[in-house]
N, C-alpha and C. Protein backbone atom coordinates (compact mmCIF):
# COMPACT_ATOMS: atom_id res chain seq x y z
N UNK A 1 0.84 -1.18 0.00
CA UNK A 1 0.00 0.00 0.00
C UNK A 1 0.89 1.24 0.00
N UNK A 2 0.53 2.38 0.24
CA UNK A 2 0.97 3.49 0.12
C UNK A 2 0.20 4.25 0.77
N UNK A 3 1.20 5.91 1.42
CA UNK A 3 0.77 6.87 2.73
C UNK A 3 -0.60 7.28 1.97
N UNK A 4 -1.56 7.09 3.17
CA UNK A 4 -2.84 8.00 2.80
C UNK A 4 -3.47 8.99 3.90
N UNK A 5 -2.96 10.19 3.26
CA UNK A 5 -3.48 11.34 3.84
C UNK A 5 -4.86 11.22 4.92
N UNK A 6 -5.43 10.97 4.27
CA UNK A 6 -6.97 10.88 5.22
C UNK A 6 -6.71 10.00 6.67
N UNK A 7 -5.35 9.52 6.27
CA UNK A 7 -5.06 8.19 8.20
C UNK A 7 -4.31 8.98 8.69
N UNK A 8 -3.47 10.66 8.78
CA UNK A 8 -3.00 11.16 9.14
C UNK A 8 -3.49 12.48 9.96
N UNK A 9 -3.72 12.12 11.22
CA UNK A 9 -4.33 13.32 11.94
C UNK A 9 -3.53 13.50 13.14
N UNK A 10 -3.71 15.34 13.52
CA UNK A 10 -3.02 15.67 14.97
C UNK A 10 -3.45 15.41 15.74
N UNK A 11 -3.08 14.99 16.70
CA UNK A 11 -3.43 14.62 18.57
C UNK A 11 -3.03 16.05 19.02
N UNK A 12 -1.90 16.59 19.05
CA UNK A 12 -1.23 17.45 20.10
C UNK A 12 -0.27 18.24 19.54
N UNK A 13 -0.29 19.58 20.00
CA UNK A 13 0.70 20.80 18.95
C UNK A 13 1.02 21.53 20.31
N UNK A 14 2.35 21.55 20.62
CA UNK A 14 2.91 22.93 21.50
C UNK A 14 4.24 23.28 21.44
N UNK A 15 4.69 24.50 21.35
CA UNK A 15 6.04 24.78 21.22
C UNK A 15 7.03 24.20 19.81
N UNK A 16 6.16 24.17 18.36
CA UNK A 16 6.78 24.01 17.52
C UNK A 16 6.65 22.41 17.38
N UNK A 17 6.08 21.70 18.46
CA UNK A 17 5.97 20.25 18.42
C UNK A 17 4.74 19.49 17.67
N UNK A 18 4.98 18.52 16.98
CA UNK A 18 3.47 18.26 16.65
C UNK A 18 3.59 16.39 16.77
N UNK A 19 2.49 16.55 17.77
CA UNK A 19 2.23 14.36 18.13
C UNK A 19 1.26 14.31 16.89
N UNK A 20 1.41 13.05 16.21
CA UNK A 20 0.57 12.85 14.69
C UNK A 20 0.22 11.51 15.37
N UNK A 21 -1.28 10.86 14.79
CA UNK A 21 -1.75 9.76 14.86
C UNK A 21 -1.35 8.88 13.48
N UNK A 22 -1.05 8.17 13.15
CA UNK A 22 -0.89 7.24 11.95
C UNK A 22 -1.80 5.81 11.95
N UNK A 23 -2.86 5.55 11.08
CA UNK A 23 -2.99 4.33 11.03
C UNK A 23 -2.86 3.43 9.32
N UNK A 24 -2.10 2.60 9.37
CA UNK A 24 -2.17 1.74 8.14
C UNK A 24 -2.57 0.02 8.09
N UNK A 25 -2.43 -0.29 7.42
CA UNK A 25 -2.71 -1.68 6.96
C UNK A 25 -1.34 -2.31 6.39
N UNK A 26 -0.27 -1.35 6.26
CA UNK A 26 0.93 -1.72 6.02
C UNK A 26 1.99 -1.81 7.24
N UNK A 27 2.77 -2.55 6.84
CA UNK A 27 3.85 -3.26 7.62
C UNK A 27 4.50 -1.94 8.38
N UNK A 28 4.92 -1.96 9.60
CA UNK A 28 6.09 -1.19 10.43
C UNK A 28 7.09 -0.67 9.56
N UNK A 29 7.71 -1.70 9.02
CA UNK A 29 9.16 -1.38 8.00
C UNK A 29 9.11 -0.81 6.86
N UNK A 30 7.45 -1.32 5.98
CA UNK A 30 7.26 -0.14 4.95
C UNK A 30 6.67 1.17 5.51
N UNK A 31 6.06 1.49 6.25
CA UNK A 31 5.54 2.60 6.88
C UNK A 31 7.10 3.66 7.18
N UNK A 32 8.20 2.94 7.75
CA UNK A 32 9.16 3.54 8.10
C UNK A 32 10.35 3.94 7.21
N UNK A 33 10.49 3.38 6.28
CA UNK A 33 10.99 3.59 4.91
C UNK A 33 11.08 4.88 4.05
N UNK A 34 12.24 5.50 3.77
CA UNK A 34 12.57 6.69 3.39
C UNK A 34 11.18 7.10 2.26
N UNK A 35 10.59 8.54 2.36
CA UNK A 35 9.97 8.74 1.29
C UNK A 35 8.43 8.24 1.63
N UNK A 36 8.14 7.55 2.72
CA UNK A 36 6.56 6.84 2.59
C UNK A 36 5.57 8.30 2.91
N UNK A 37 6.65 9.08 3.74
CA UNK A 37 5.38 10.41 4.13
C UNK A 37 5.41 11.49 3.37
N UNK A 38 6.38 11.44 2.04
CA UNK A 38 6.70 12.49 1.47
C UNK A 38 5.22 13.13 0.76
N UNK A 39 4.16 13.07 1.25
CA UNK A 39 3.35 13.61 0.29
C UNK A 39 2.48 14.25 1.54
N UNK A 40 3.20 14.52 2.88
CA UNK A 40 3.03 15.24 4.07
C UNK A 40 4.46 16.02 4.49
N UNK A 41 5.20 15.89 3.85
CA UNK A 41 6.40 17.12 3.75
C UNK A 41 6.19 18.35 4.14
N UNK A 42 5.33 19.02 3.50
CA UNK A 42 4.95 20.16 4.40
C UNK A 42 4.35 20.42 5.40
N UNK A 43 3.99 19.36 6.28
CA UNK A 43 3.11 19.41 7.61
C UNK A 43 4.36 18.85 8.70
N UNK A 44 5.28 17.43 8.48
CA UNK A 44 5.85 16.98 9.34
C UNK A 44 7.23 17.52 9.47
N UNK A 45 7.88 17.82 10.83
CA UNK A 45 8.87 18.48 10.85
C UNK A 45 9.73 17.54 12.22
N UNK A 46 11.13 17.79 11.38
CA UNK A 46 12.18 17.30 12.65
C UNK A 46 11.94 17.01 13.38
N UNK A 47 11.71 15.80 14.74
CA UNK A 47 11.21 16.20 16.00
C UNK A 47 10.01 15.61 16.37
N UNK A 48 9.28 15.63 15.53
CA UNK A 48 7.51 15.42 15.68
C UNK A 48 7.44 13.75 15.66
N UNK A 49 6.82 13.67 16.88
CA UNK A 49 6.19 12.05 16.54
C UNK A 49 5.20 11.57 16.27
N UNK A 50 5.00 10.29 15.68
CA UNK A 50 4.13 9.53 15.08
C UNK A 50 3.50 8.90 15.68
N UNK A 51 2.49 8.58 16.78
CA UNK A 51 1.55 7.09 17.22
C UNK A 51 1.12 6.71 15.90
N UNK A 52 1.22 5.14 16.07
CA UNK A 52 0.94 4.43 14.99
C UNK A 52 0.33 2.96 15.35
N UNK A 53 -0.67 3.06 14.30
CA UNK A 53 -1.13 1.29 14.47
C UNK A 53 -0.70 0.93 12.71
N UNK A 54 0.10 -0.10 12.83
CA UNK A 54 0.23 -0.28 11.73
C UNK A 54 -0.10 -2.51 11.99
N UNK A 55 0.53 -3.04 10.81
CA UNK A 55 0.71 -4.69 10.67
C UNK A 55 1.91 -5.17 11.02
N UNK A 56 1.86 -6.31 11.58
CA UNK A 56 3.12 -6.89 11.54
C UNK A 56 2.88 -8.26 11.15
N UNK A 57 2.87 -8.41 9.66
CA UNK A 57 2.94 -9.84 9.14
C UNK A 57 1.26 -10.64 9.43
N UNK A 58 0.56 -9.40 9.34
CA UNK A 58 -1.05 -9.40 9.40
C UNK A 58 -1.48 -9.34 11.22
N UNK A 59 -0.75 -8.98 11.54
CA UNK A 59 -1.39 -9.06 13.09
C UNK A 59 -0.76 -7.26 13.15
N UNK A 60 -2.15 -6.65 14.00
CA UNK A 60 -1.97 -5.87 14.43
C UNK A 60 -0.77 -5.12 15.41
N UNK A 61 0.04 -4.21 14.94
CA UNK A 61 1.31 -3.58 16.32
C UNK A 61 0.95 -1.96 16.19
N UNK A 62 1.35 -1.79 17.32
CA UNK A 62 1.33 -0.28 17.42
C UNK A 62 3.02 -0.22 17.67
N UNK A 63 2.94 1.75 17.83
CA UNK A 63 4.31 1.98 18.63
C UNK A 63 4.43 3.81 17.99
N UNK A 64 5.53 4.00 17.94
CA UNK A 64 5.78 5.70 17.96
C UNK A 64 7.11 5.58 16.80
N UNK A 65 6.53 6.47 15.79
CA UNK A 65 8.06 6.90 15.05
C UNK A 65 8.38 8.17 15.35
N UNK A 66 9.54 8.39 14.89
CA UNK A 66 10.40 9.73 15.30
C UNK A 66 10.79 10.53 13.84
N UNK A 67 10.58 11.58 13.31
CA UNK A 67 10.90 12.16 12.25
C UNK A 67 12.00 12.64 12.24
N UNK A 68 12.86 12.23 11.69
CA UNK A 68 14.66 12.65 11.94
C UNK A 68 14.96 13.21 10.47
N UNK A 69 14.48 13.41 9.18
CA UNK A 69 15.03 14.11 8.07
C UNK A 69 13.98 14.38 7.55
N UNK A 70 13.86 16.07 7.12
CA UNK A 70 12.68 16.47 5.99
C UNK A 70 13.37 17.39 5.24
N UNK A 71 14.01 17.05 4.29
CA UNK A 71 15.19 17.55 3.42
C UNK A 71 14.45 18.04 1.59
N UNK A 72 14.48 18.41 1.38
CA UNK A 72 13.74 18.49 0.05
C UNK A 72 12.40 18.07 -0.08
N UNK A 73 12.09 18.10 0.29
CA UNK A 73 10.62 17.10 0.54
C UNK A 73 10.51 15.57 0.61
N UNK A 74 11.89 15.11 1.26
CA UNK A 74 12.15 13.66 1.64
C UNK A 74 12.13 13.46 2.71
N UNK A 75 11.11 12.84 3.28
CA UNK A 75 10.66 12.37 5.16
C UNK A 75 11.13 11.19 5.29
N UNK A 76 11.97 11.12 6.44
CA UNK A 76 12.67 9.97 7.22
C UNK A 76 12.56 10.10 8.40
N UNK A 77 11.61 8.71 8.48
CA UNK A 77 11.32 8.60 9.99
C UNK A 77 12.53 7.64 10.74
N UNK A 78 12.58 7.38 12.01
CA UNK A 78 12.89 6.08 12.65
C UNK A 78 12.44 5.20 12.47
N UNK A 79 12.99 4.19 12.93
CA UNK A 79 12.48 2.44 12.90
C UNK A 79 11.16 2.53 14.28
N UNK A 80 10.08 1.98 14.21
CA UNK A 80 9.03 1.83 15.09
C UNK A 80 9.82 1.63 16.14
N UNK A 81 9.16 2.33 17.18
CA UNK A 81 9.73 1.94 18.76
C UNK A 81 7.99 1.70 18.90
N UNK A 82 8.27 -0.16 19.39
CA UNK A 82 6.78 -1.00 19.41
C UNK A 82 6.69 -0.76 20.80
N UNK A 83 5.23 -0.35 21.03
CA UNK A 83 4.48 -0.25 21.92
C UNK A 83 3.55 -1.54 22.50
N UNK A 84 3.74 -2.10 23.37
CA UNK A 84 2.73 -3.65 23.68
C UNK A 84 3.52 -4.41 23.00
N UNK A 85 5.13 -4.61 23.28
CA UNK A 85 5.20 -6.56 22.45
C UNK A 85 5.13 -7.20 23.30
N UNK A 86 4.82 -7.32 24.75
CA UNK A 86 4.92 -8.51 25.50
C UNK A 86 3.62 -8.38 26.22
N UNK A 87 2.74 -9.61 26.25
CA UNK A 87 2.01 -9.75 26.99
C UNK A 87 1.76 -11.08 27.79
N UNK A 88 2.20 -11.18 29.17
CA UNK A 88 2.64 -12.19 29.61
C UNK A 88 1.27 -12.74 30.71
N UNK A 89 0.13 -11.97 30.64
CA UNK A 89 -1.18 -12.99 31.31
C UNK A 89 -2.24 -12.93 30.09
């Protein structure tokens, strides 16, 4: 699949910061992949994080990316920092 605008909404804006919600149907690793948000370039900036529900190999994961390059209109996030992998009851 590919980024779709309409799964991209703000939670929280202060001090130049902006928390973004993300939801996809695509994998963690394609979600995180140079270029997947480039068609939100002008909204996401250095700094700003991502909550995300995305797939992992068809099972649902969440977790938080980190926006570390918005260079020409090329967005690079971090690798998912997963939220809930262990559930031990």
């Amino acid at each position: 699949m590919a980024y779709s605008p309409h799964n991209l909404s703000v939670l929280a804006y202060a001090n130049g910061f902006t928390l973004w919600h993300y939801t996809s149907a695509d994998e963690g690793a394609v979600v995180d992949t140079t270029g997947y948000f480039n068609n939100a370039a002008d909204m996401l900036r250095v700094g700003d994080m991502i909550l995300a529900n995305v797939s992992s190999g068809g099972t649902p994961a969440a977790g938080i990316y980190l926006v570390n390059a918005n260079q020409a209109g090329v967005i690079d996030v971090a690798n998912l920092t997963v939220v809930g992998a262990t559930d031990t009851d």
